[in-house]
Protein backbone atom coordinates (compact mmCIF):
# COMPACT_ATOMS: atom_id res chain seq x y z
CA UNK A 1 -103.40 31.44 34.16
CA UNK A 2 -101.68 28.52 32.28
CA UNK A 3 -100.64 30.04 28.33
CA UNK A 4 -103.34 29.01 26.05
CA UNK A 5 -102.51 28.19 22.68
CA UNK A 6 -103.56 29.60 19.17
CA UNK A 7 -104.81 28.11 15.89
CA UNK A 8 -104.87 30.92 13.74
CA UNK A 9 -106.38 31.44 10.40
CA UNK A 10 -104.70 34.14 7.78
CA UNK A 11 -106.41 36.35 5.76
CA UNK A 12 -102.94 36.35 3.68
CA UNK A 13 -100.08 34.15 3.40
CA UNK A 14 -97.29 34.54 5.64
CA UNK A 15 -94.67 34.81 3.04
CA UNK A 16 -96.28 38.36 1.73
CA UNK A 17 -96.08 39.44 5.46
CA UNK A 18 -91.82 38.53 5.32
CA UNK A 19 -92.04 40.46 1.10
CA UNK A 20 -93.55 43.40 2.91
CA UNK A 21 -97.21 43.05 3.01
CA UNK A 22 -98.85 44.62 6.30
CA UNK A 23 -102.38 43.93 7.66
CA UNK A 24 -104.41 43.88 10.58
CA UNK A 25 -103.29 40.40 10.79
CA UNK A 26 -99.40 40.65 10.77
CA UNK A 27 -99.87 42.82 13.27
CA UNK A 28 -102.19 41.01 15.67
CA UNK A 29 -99.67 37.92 15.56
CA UNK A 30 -96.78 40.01 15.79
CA UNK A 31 -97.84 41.42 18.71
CA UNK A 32 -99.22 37.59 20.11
CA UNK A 33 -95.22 36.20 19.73
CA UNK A 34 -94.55 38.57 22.87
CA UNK A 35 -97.09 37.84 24.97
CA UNK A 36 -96.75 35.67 27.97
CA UNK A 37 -100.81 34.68 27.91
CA UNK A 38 -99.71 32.85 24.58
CA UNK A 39 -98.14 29.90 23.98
CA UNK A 40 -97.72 28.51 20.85
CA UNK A 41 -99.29 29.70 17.53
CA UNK A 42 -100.01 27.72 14.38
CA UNK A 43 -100.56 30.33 11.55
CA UNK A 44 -102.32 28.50 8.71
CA UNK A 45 -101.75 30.46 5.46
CA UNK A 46 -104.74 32.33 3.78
CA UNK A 47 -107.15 28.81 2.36
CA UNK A 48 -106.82 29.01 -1.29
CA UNK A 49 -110.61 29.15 -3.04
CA UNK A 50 -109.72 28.10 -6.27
CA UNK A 51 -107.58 25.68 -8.63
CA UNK A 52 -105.65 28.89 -9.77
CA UNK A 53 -105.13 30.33 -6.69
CA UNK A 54 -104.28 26.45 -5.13
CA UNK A 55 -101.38 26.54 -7.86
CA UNK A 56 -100.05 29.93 -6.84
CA UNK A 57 -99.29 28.90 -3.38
CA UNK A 58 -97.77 25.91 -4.39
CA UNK A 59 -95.20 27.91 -6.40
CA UNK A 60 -94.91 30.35 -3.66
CA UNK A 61 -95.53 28.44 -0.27
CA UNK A 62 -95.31 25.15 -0.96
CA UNK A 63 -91.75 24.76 -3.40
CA UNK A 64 -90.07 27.57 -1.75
CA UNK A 65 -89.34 27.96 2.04
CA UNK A 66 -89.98 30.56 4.63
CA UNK A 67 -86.49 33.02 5.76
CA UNK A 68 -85.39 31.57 8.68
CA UNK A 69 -88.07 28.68 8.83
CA UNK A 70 -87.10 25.31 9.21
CA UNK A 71 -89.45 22.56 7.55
CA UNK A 72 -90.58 20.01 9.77
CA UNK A 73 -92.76 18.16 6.87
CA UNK A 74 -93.88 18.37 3.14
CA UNK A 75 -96.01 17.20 1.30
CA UNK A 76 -97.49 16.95 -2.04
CA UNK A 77 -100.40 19.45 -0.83
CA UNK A 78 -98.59 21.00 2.28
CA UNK A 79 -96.22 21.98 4.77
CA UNK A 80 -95.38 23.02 8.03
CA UNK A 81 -92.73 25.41 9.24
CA UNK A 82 -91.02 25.86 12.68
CA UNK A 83 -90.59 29.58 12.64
CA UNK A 84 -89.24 29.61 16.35
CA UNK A 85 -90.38 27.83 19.22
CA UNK A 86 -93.43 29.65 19.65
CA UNK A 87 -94.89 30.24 16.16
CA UNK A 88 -95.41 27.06 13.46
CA UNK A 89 -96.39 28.25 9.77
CA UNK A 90 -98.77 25.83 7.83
CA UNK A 91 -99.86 25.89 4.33
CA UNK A 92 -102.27 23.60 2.53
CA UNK A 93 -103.88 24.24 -0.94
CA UNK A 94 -106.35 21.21 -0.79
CA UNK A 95 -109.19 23.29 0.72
CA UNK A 96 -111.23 24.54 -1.93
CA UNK A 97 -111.39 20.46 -3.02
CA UNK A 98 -111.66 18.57 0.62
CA UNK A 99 -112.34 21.54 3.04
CA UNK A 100 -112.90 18.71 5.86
CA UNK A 101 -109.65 16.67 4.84
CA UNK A 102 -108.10 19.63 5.38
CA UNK A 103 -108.95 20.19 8.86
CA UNK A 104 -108.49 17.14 9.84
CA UNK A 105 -104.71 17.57 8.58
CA UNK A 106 -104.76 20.86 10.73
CA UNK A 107 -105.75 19.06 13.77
CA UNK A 108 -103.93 16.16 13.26
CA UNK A 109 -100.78 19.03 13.09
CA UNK A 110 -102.27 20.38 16.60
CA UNK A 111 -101.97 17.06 17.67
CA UNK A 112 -98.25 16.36 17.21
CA UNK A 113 -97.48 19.72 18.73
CA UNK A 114 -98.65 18.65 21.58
CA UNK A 115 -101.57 22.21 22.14
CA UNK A 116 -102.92 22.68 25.21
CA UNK A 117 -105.95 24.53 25.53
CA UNK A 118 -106.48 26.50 22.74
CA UNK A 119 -107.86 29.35 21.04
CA UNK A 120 -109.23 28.84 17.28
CA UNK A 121 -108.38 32.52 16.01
CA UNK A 122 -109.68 32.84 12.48
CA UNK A 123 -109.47 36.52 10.34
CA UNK A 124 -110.38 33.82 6.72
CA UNK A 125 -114.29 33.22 7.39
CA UNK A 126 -114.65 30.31 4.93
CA UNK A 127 -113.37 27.79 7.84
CA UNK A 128 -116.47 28.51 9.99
CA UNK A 129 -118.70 25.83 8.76
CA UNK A 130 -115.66 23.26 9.73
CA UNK A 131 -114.17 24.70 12.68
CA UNK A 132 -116.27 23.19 15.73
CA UNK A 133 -114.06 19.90 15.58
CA UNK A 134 -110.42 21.04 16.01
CA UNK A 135 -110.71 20.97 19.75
CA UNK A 136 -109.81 24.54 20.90
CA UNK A 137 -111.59 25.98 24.09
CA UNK A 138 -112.38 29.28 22.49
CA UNK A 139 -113.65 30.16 19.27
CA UNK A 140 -112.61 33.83 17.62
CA UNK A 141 -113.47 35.47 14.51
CA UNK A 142 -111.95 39.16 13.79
CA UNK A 143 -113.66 40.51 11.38
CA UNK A 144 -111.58 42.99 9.34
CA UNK A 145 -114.34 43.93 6.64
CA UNK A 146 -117.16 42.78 5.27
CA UNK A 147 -116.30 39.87 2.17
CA UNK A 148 -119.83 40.10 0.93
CA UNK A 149 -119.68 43.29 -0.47
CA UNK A 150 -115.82 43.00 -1.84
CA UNK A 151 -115.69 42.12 -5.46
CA UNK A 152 -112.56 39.69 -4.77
CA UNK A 153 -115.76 37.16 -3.58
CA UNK A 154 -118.60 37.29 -6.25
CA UNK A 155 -118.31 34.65 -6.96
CA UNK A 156 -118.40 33.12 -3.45
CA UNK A 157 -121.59 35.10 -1.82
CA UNK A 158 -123.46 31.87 -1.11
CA UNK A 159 -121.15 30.09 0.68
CA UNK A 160 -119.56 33.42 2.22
CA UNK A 161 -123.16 33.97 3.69
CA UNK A 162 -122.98 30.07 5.37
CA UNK A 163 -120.03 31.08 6.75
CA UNK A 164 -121.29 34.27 8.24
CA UNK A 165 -124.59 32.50 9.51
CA UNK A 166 -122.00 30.06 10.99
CA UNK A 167 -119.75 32.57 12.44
CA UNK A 168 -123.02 34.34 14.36
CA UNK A 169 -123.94 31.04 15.76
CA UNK A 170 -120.75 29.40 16.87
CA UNK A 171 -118.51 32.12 17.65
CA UNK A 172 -117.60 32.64 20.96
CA UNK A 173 -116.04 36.13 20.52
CA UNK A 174 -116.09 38.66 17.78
CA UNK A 175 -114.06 41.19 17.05
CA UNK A 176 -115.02 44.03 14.30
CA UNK A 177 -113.07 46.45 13.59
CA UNK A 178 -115.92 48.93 12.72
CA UNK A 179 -119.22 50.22 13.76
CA UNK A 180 -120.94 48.76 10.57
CA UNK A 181 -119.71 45.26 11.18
CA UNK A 182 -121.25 45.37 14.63
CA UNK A 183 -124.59 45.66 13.05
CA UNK A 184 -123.33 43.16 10.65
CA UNK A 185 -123.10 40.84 13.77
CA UNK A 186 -126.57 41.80 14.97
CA UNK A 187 -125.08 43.44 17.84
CA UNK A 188 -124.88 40.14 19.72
CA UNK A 189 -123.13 40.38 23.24
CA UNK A 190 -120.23 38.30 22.03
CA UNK A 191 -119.72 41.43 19.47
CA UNK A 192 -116.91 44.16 20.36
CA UNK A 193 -115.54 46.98 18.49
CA UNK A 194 -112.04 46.85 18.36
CA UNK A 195 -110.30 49.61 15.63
CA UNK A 196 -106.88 48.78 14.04
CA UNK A 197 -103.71 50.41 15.41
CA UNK A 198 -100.40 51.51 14.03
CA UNK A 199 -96.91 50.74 15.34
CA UNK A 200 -95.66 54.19 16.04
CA UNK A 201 -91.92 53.73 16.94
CA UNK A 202 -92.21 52.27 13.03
CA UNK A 203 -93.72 55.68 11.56
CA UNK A 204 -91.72 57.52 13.62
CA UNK A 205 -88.51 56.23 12.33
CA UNK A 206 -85.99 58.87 10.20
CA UNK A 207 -84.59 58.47 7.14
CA UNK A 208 -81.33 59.81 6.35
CA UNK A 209 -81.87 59.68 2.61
CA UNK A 210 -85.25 59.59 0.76
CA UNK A 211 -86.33 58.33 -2.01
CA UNK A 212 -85.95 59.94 -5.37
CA UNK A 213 -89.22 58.92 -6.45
CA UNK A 214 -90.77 61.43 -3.99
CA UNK A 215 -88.01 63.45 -2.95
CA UNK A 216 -88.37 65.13 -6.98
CA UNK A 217 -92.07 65.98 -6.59
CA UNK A 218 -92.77 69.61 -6.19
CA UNK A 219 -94.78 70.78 -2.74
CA UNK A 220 -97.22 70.68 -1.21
CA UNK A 221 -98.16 66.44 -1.42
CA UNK A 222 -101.42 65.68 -1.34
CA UNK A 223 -100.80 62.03 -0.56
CA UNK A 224 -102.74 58.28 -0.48
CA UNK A 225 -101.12 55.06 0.10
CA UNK A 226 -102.35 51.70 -0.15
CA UNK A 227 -103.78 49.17 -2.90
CA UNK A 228 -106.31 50.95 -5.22
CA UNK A 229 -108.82 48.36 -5.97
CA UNK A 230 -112.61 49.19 -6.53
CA UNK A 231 -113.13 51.33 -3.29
CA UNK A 232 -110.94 54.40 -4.75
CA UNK A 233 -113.05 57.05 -5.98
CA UNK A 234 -110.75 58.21 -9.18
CA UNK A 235 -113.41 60.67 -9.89
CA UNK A 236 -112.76 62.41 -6.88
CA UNK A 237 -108.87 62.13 -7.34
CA UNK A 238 -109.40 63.73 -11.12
CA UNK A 239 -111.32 66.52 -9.24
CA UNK A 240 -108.60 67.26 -6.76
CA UNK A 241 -105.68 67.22 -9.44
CA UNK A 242 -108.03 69.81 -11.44
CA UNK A 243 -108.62 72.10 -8.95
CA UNK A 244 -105.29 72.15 -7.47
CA UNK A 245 -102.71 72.48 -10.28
CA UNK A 246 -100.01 74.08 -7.46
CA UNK A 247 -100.06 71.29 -5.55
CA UNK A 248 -98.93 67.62 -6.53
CA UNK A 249 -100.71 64.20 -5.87
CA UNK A 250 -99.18 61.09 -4.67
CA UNK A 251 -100.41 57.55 -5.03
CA UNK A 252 -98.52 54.98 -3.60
CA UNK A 253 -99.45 51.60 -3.70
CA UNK A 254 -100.41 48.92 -6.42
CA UNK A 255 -103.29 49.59 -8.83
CA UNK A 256 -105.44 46.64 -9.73
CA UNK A 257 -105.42 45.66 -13.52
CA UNK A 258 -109.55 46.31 -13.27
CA UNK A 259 -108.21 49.72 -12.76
CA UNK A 260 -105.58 50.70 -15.35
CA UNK A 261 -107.65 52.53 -17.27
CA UNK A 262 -108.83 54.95 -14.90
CA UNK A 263 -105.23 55.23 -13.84
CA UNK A 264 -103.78 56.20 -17.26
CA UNK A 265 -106.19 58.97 -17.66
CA UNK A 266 -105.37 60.28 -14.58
CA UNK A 267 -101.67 60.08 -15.13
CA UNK A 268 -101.83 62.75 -18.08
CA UNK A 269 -102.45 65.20 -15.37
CA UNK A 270 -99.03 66.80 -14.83
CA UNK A 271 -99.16 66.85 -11.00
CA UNK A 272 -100.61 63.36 -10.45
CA UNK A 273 -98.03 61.03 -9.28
CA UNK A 274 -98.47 56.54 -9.04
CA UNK A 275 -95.38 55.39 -7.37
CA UNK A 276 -96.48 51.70 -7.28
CA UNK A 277 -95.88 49.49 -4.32
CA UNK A 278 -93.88 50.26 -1.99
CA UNK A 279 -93.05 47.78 1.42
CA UNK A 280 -94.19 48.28 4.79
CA UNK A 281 -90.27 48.86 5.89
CA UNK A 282 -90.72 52.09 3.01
CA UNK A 283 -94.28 53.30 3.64
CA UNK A 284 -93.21 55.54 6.49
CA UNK A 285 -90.37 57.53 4.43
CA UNK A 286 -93.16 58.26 1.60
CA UNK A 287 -95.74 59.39 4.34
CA UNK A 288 -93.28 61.13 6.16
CA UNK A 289 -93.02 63.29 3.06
CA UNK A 290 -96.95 63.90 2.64
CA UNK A 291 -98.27 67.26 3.83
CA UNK A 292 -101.71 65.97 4.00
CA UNK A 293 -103.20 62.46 3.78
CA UNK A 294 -106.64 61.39 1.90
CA UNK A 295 -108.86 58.52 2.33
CA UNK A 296 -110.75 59.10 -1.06
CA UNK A 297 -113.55 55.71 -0.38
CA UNK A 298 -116.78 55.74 -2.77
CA UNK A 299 -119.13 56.19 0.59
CA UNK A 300 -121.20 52.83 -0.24
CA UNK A 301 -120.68 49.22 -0.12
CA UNK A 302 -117.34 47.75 0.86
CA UNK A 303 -115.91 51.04 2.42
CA UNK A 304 -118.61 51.38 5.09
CA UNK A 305 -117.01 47.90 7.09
CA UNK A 306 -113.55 48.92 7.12
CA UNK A 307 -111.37 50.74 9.86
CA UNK A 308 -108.27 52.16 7.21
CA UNK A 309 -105.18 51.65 8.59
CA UNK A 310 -103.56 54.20 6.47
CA UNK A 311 -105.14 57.23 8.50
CA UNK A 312 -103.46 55.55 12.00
CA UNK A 313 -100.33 55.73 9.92
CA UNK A 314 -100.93 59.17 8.43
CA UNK A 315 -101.75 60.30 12.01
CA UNK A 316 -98.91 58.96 13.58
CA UNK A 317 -96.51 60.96 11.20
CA UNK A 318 -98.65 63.71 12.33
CA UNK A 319 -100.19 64.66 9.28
CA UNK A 320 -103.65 66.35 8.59
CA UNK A 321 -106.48 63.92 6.82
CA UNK A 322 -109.19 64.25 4.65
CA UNK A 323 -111.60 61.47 4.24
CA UNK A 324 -115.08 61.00 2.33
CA UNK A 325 -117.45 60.15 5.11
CA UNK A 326 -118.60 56.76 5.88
CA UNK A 327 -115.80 54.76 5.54
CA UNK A 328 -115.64 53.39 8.86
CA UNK A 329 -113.45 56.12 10.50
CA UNK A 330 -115.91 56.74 13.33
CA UNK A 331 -113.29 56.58 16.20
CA UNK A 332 -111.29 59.72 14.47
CA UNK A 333 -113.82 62.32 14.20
CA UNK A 334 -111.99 64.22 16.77
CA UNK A 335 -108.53 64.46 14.40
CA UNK A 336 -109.74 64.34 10.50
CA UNK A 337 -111.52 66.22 8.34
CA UNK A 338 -114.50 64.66 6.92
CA UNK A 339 -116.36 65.85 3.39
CA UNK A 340 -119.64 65.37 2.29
CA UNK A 341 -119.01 66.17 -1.12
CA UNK A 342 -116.08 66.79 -3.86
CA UNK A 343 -116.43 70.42 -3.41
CA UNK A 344 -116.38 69.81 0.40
CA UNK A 345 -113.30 67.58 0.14
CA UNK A 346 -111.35 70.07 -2.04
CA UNK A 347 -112.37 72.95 0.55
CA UNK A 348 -110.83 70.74 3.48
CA UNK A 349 -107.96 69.95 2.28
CA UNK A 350 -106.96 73.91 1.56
CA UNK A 351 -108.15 74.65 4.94
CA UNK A 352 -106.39 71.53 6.46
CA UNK A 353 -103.00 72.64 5.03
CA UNK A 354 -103.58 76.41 5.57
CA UNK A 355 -104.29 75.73 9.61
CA UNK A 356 -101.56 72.87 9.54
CA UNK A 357 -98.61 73.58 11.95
CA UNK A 358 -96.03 71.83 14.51
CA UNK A 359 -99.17 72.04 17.61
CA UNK A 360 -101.58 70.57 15.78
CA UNK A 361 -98.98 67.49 14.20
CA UNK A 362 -97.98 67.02 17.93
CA UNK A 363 -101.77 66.99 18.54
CA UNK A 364 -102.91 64.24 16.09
CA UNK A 365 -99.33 62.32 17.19
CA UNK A 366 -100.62 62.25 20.65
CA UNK A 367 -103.98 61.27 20.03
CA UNK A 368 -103.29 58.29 17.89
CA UNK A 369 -101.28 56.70 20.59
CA UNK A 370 -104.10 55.41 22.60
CA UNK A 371 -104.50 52.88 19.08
CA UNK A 372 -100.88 51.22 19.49
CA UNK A 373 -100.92 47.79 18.19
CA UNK A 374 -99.69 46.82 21.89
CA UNK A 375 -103.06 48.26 23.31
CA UNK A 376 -105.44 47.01 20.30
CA UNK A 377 -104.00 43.25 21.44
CA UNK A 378 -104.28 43.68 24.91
CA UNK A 379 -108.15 44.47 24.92
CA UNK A 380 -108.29 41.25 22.53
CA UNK A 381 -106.67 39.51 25.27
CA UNK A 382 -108.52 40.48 28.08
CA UNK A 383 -111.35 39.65 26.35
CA UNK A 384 -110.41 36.22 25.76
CA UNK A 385 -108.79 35.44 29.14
CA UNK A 386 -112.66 36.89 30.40
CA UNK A 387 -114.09 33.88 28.50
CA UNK A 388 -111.58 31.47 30.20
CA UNK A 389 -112.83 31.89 33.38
């Protein structure tokens, strides 16, 4: 068939994919610039909600440019990028004020690119109320979590749950990357389950030289990486530090400021380690050096929608995982370790570094495969390309 084109909506703004950010996003349109189904994409940065966060990505998206972006137009409120000849970036920070001006601008953009059929893409489900007028053949929501229940959008619920009721009404496919947000979607027919994946030529990349950072901390590594926002059970962390003084913890990743307390009294334990951020090009070296991953998720709420992309990642560097249960890990109950309790968890992760050797990291290598980001994009598209016909 003819390449159909893409409007896509981001959940983030491209520049934090080029500073290192990863998502489910990046990956989905990384893998969407090599495929011959597609042609053109316009990736409209993550909507901004608010005055405050309008004025952030002026200073960041607006003033400065993209690497290796050319700017075909700016204005006051926006801009648009040529990337390459395939993908076009857009920002606008006008929507939280004229949501409908906005897409008209978007279209208008569509427009002068001359789109064929396309496919309205959206991971941001705030444009679903105003997204039946930009022309595209095919509308798409992927649903990477559940917003209602993430504190980020409080102060949003009522106009989170239009756009939800919207999205169930007007959406011609949805993805969800979880069991829970299935149900979320009333199980409709237009529903499908489709996990995240992991890029595993990128995990499985060696690094002459590591870090000192991490390279200094005593063994075994009981190790986490990603942001630590709400979700993170640091009661459970305290626990594990406490009952295993021979072995060290490793946080990597940003801690939000709601956070810092909880984070400075668990630094005063003498094998807990916070390493901060660290890029997506990095994250592989610092996993690489974990002997066991953890996905330590408070079992209610948020947690229950999401599909973690760290245990793809921790499984592709082969190592053994320990997770709290219900946190939307449902497709890996052949691989990890799942507790039911802090005594439970602490009990795994002995046994799970005890029984740990080069079969079973071949075995978890192996199995994780199946989730490449190639193969998570190619069900998407046959999916799509179903609809077309």
């Amino acid at each position: 068939m003819k390449p159909f084109d893409i409007i896509m909506f981001n959940m983030s703004n491209y520049s934090e994919w080029e500073g290192g950010v990863s998502n489910r996003n990046y990956h989905v349109l990384k893998q969407l610039l090599g495929r011959p189904e597609v042609g053109k994409i316009l990736a409209i940065d993550y909507l901004p909600l608010s005055p405050k966060r309008a004025l952030r990505m002026y200073k960041e998206d607006l003033v400065l440019n993209l690497h290796e972006g050319k700017v075909l137009k700016r204005t006051l409120t926006s801009k648009l990028t040529k990337m390459s000849d395939k993908l076009y970036v857009y920002s606008d920070i006008n929507f939280f004020f004229r949501p409908k001006h906005t897409m008209a601008k978007i279209k208008k953009v569509c427009l002068q690119l001359n789109f064929g059929d396309a496919v309205l893409w959206s991971f941001f489900p705030f444009v679903a109320p105003y997204w039946h007028n930009l022309g595209q053949k095919l509308t798409v929501f992927d649903a990477v979590d559940n917003w209602l229940l993430h504190s980020s959008y409080a102060r949003q619920k009522a106009r989170l749950q239009t756009a939800y009721d919207n999205i169930k009404k007007s959406a011609d496919i949805i993805f969800a990357v979880s069991q829970n947000l299935q149900n979320f979607f009333d199980n409709q027919p237009n529903v499908y389950w489709i996990p995240n994946g992991v890029d595993l030529v990128h995990y499985n990349k060696s690094f002459p030289l590591v870090n000192r950072d991490i390279a200094d901390i005593s063994r075994p590594i009981i190790g986490y990486i990603g942001v630590m926002q709400e979700r993170v059970d640091f009661e459970l962390l305290r626990y594990l530090a406490e009952k295993n003084p021979d072995k060290s913890m490793v946080l990597v990743g940003p801690v939000w400021s709601e956070l810092d307390q909880a984070k400075l009294s668990l630094e005063k334990l003498s094998n807990v380690h916070f390493l901060g951020y660290k890029s997506y090009a990095e994250a592989p070296m610092y996993i690489q050096q974990f002997d066991l991953g953890i996905v330590p998720h408070k079992t209610s709420g948020h947690s229950a929608s999401t599909n973690p992309m760290k245990v793809y990642e921790y499984l592709a560097c082969g190592k053994p995982v320990v997770s709290t249960e219900n946190v939307g890990l449902d497709n890996f109950s052949e691989v990890i370790a799942v507790a039911k309790d802090y005594e439970d968890f602490d009990k795994l992760v002995n046994k799970q570094l005890s029984d740990d050797d080069a079969d079973h990291r071949v075995a978890r290598q192996e199995f994780v495969k199946k989730y490449s980001w190639f193969n998570t994009v190619k069900k998407m598209l046959d999916i799509i390309i179903t609809k077309f016909d």
